[in-house]
Protein backbone atom coordinates (compact mmCIF):
# COMPACT_ATOMS: atom_id res chain seq x y z
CA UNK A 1 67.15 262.02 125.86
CA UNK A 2 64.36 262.03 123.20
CA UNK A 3 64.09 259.66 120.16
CA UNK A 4 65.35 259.79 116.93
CA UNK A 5 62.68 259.34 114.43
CA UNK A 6 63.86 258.24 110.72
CA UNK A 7 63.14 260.77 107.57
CA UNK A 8 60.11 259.77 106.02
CA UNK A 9 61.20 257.72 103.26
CA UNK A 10 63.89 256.41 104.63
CA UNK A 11 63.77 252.69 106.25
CA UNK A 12 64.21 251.55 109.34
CA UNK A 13 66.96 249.12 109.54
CA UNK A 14 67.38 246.39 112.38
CA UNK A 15 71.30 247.01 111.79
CA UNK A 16 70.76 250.55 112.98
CA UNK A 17 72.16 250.59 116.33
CA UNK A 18 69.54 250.76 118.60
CA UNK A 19 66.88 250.91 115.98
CA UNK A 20 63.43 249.30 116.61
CA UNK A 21 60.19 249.82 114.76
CA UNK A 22 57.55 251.50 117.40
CA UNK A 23 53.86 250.43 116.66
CA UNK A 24 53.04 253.03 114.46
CA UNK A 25 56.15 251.59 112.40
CA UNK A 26 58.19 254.47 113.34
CA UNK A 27 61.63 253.99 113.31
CA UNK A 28 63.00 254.95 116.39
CA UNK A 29 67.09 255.28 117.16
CA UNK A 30 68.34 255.92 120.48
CA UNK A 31 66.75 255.75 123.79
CA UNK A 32 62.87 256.42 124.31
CA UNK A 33 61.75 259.35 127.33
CA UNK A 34 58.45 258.78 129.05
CA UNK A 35 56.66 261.02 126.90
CA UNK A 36 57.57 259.14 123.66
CA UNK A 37 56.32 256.02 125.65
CA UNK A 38 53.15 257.94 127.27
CA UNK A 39 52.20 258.68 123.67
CA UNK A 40 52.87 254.49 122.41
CA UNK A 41 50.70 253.32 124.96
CA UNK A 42 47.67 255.63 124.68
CA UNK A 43 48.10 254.58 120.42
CA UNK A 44 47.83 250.69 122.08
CA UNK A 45 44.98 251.55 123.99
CA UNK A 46 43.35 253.21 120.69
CA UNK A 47 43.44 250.03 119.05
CA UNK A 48 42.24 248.06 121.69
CA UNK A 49 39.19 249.90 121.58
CA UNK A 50 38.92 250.53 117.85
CA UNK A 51 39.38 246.49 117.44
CA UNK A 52 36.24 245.81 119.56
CA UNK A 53 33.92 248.28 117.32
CA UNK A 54 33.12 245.70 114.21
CA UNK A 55 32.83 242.70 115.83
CA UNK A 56 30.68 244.21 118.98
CA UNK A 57 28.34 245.98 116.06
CA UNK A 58 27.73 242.34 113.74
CA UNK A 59 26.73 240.25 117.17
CA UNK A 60 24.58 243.26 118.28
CA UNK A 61 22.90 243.22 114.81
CA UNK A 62 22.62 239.67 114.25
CA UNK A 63 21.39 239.20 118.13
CA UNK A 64 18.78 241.66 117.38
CA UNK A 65 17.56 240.28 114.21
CA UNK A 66 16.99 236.72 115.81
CA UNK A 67 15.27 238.22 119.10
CA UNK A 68 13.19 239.92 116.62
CA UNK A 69 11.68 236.60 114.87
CA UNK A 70 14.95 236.06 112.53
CA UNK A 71 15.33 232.73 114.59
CA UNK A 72 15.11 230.54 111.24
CA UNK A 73 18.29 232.78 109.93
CA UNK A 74 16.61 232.71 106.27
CA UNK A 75 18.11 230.48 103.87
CA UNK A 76 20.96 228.17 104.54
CA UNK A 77 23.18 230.51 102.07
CA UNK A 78 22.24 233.50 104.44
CA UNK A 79 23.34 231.90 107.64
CA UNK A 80 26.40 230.82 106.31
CA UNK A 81 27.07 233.98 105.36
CA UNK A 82 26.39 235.48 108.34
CA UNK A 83 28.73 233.20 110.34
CA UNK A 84 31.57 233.60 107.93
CA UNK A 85 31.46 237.72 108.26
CA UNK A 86 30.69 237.28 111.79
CA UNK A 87 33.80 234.85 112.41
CA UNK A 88 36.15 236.96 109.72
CA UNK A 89 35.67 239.74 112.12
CA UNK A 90 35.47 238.04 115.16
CA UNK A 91 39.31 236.53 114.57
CA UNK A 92 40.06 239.92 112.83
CA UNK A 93 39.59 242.01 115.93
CA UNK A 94 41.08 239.31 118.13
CA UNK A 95 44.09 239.45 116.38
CA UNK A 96 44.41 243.36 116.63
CA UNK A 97 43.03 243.25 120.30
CA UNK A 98 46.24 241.01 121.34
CA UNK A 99 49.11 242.47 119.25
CA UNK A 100 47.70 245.50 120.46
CA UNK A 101 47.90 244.54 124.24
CA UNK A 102 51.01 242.48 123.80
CA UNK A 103 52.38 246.00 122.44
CA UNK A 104 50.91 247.33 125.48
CA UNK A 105 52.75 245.55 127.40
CA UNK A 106 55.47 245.85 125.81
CA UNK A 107 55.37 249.55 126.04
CA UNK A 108 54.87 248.96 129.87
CA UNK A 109 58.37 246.96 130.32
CA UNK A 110 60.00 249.90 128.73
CA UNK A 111 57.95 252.06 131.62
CA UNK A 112 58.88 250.43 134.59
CA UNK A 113 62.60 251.12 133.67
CA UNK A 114 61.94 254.62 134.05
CA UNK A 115 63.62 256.75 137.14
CA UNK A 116 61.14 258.73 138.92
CA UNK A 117 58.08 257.78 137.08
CA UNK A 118 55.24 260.43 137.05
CA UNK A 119 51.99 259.72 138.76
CA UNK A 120 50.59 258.54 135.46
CA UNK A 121 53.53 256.07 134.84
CA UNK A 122 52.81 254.46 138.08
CA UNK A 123 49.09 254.04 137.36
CA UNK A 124 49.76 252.75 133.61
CA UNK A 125 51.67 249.91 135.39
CA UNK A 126 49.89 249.42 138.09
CA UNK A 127 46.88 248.53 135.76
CA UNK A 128 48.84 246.89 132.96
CA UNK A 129 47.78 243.55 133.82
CA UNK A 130 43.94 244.47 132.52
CA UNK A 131 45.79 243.73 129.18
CA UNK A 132 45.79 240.08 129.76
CA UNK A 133 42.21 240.10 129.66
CA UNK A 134 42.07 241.93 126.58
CA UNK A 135 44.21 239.61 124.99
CA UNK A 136 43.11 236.37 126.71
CA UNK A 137 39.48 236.23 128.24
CA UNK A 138 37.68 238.94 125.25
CA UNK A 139 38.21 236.55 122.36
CA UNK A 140 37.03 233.80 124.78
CA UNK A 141 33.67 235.75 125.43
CA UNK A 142 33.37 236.48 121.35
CA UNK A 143 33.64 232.57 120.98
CA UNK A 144 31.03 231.98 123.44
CA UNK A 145 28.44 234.15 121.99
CA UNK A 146 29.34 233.17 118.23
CA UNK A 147 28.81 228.86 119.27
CA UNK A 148 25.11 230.81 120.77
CA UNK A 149 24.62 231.92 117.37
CA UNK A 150 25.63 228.88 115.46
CA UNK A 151 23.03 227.22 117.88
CA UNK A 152 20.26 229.02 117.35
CA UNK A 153 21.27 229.47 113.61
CA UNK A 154 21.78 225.80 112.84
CA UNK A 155 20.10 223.65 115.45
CA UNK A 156 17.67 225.30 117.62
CA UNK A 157 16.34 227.91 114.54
């Protein structure tokens, strides 16, 4: 049985039976087939990757401009500049990284209830627990390199 999708204009209500809101906010009534599912999971794997590109860009950039004799940082108004954007962004794509993979997962429950999964069904939940790094152990790394830039911005520059 395929979903329902709501008219555009028209919202999604929680009183709907069987309504939900999909992450695209889609509202979707009824039950959901393993394409409709295929197709929420690649869209949470999209902005997994998507949510890494700014804060993986402003620690290349600032990394680069204190390897390249930018170890002072400038003026004090400059580096605290730079560790506000950098830390904006840093929780910014965290946040999207793990609502994205809790999503994920989410969309991986629904998966496992499927009868007869395809091939690609079974490897989507075979891997499915990468998504606890993404939303777990990624942020960690981000902190770890953003105290190495307070260091070297604030103490050893």
């Amino acid at each position: 049985m395929s979903s329902n999708h709501t008219p555009p204009g028209e919202l999604c209500s929680p009183l709907r039976s069987g309504a939900r809101i999909d992450s695209f906010s889609l509202c979707i009534v009824g039950s959901v087939n393993e394409k409709d599912l295929l197709g929420l999971w690649s869209g949470a794997r999209l902005h997994i990757m998507v949510a890494q590109f700014a804060p993986t860009f402003l620690l290349t950039v600032v990394i680069t401009a204190l390897a390249l004799g930018g170890g002072d940082g400038g003026p004090i108004a400059v580096r605290i500049a730079a560790t506000g954007i950098l830390l904006a962004s840093g929780i910014l794509g965290s946040i999207a990284q793990y609502t994205s993979a809790s999503e994920a997962q989410a969309v991986v429950a629904d998966l496992r209830q499927i009868e007869n999964p395809s091939r690609v069904v079974q490897q989507i939940i075979q891997t499915a627990w990468w998504t606890t790094i993404v939303k777990f152990v990624t942020p960690a790394i981000f902190m770890v390199i953003y105290l190495a830039i307070l260091w070297q911005l604030f103490i050893a520059g």
